[in-house]
Protein backbone atom coordinates (compact mmCIF):
# COMPACT_ATOMS: atom_id res chain seq x y z
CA UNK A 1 -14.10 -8.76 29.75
CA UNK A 2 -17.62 -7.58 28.70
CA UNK A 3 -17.75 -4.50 26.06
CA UNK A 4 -19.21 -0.95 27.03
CA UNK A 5 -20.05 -1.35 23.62
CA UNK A 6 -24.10 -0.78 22.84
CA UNK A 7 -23.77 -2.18 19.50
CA UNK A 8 -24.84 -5.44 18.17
CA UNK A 9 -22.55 -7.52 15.74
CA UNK A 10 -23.16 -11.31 13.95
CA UNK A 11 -20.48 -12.59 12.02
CA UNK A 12 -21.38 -14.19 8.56
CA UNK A 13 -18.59 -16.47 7.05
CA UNK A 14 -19.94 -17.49 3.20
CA UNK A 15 -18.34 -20.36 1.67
CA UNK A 16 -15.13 -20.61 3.56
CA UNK A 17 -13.23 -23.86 2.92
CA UNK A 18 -10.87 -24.61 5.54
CA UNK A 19 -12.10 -25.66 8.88
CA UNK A 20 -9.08 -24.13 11.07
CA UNK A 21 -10.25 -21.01 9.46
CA UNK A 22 -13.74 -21.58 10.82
CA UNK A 23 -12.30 -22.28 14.37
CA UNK A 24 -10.76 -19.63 14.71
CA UNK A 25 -13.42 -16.90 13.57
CA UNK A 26 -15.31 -18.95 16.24
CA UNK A 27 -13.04 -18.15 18.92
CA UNK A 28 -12.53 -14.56 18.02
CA UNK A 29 -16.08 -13.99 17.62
CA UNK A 30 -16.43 -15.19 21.24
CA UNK A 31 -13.81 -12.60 22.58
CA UNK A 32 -15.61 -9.75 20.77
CA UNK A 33 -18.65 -10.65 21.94
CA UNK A 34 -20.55 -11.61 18.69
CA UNK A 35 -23.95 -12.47 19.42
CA UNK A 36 -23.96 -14.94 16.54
CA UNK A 37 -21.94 -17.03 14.37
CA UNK A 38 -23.75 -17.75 10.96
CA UNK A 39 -21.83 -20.35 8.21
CA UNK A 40 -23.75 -20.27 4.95
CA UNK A 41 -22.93 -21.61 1.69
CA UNK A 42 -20.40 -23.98 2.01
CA UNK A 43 -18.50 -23.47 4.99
CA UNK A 44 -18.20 -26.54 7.30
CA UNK A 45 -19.94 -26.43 10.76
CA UNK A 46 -19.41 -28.47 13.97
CA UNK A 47 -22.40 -30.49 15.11
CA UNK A 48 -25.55 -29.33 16.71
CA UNK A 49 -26.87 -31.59 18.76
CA UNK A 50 -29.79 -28.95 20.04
CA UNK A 51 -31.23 -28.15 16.23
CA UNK A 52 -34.41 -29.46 15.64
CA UNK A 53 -33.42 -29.76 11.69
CA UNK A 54 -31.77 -32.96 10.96
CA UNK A 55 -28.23 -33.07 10.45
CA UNK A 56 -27.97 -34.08 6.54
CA UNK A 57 -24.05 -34.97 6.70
CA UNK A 58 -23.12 -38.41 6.80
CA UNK A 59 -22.19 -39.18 10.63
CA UNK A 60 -18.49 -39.57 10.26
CA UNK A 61 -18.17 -36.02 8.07
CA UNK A 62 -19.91 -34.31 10.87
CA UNK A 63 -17.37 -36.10 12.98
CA UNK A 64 -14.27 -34.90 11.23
CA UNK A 65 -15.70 -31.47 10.81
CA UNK A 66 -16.09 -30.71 14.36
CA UNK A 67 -13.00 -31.96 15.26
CA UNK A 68 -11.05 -30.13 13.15
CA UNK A 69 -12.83 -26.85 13.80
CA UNK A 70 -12.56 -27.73 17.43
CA UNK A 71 -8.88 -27.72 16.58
CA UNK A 72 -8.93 -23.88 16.74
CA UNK A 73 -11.96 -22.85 18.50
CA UNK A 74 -10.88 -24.68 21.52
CA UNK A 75 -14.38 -25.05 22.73
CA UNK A 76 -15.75 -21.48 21.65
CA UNK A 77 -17.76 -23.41 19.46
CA UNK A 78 -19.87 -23.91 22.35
CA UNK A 79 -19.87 -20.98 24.43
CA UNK A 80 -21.53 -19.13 20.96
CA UNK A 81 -24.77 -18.81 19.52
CA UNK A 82 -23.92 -20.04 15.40
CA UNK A 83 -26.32 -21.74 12.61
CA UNK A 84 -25.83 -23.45 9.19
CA UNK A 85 -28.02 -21.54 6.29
CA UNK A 86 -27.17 -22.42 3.24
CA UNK A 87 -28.61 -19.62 1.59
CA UNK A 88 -26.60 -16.68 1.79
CA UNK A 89 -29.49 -14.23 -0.06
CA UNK A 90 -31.79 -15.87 2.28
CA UNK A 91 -29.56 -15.10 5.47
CA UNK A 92 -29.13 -11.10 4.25
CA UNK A 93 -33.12 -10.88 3.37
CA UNK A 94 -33.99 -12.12 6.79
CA UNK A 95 -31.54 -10.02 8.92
CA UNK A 96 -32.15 -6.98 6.95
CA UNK A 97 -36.23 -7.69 7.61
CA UNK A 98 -34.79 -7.43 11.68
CA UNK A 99 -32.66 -4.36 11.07
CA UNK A 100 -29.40 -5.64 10.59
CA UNK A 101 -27.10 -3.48 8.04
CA UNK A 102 -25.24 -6.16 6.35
CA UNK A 103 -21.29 -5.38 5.84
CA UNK A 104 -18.87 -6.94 3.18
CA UNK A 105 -15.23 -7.06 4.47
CA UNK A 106 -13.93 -7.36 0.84
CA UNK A 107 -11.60 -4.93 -2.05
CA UNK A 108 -13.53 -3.15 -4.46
CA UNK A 109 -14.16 0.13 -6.08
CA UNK A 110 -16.99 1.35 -4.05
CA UNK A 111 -15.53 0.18 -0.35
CA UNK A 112 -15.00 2.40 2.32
CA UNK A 113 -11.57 2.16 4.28
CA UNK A 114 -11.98 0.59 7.60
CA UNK A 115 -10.75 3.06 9.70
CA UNK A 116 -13.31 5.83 7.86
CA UNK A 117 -16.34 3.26 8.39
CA UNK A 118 -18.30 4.04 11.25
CA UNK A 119 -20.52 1.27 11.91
CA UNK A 120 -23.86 1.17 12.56
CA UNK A 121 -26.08 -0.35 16.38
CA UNK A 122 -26.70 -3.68 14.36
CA UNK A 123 -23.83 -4.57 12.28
CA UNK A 124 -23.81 -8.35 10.28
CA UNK A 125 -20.44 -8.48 8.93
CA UNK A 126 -19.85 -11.03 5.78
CA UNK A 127 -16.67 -12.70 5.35
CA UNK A 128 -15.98 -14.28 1.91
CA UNK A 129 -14.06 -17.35 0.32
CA UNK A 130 -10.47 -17.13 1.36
CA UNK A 131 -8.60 -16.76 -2.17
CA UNK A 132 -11.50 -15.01 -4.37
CA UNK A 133 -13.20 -13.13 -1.66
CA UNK A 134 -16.98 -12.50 -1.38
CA UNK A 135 -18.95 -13.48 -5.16
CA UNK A 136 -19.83 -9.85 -6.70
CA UNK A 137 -23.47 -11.33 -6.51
CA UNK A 138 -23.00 -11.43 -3.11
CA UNK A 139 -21.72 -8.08 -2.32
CA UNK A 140 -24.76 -6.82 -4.04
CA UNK A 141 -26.76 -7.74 -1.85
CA UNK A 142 -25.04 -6.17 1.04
CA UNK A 143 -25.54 -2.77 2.29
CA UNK A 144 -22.07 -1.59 2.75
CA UNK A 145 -18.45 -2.71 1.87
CA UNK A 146 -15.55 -2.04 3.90
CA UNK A 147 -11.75 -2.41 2.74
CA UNK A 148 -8.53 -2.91 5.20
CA UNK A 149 -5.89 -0.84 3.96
CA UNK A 150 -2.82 -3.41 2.77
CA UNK A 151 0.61 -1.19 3.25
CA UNK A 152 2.82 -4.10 1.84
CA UNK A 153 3.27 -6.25 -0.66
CA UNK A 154 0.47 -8.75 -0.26
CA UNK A 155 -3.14 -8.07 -1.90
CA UNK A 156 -5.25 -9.32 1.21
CA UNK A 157 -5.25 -10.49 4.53
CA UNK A 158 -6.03 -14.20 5.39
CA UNK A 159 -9.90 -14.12 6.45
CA UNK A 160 -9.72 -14.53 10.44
CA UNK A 161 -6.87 -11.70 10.88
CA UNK A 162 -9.34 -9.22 8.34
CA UNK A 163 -12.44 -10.37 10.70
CA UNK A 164 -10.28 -9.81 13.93
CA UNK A 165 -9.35 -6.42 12.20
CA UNK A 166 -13.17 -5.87 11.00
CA UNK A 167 -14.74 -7.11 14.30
CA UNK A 168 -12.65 -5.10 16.93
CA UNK A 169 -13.22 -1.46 15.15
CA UNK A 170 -17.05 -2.84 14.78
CA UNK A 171 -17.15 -3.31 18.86
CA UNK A 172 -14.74 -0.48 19.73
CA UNK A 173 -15.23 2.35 17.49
């Protein structure tokens, strides 16, 4: 199912750790309809056998990487445009130089609730480290920050369910 949707969205996942996590933001990202995937920092990547820049992983890393992302992504891996850039700063001055209003999905005192965000026609939207969230550094950098309300308990959400939260009010709203 295609979205009426005109907007654009690419999904930035900084320094993530766990590769299930990283296999499954690919395969949501594919049934939003994210135009790109981008892993910076220090989040592991599958292999890309089209890139023109050498892969600088030793061959059997690579290996385990994509297998265990593959674990979750089932293949959307794929079927979606995604790079490695290590440079975070260097993936928000570039997409901000195209248009792109970059978006923290992160707690702090200047976010806006989710529900009260309304997103913009080009939309990057950054995903931080799974226990400490996006570096402060980081979210300096960005343009906006929005916050999913937490009604229990917990203090956060794990990282795929907040992007699957983020993402579908990005596309639908």
């Amino acid at each position: 199912m295609k979205s009426d949707s005109p907007r654009e969205i690419i999904l930035i996942a900084h320094n993530l750790r766990s590769c299930h996590n990283v296999g499954s933001l690919f395969r949501t990202a594919e049934g939003i309809g994210v135009q790109k995937v981008i892993l910076s920092g220090y989040s592991p990547y599958p292999i890309d056998g089209s890139s023109k820049t050498p892969d600088r992983r030793l061959p059997h890393i690579a290996a385990k990487l994509a297998r265990q992302i593959n674990k979750t992504a089932l293949g959307a891996e794929h079927m979606i445009a995604w790079q490695h850039a290590p440079d975070i700063y260097e993936v928000v001055r570039r997409l901000k130089a195209d248009g792109w209003r970059i978006v923290a999905v992160e707690q702090a005192a200047t976010s806006v609730k989710l529900p009260a965000y309304q997103p913009p026609g080009k939309v990057a939207l950054l995903l931080g480290r799974e226990v400490e969230g996006v570096e402060p550094e980081v979210l300096a950098a960005c343009d906006d920050i929005v916050e999913i309300p937490m009604y229990g308990h917990k203090e956060s959400y794990n990282v795929v369910q907040a992007a699957a939260m983020a993402l579908y009010h990005c596309r639908f709203v």
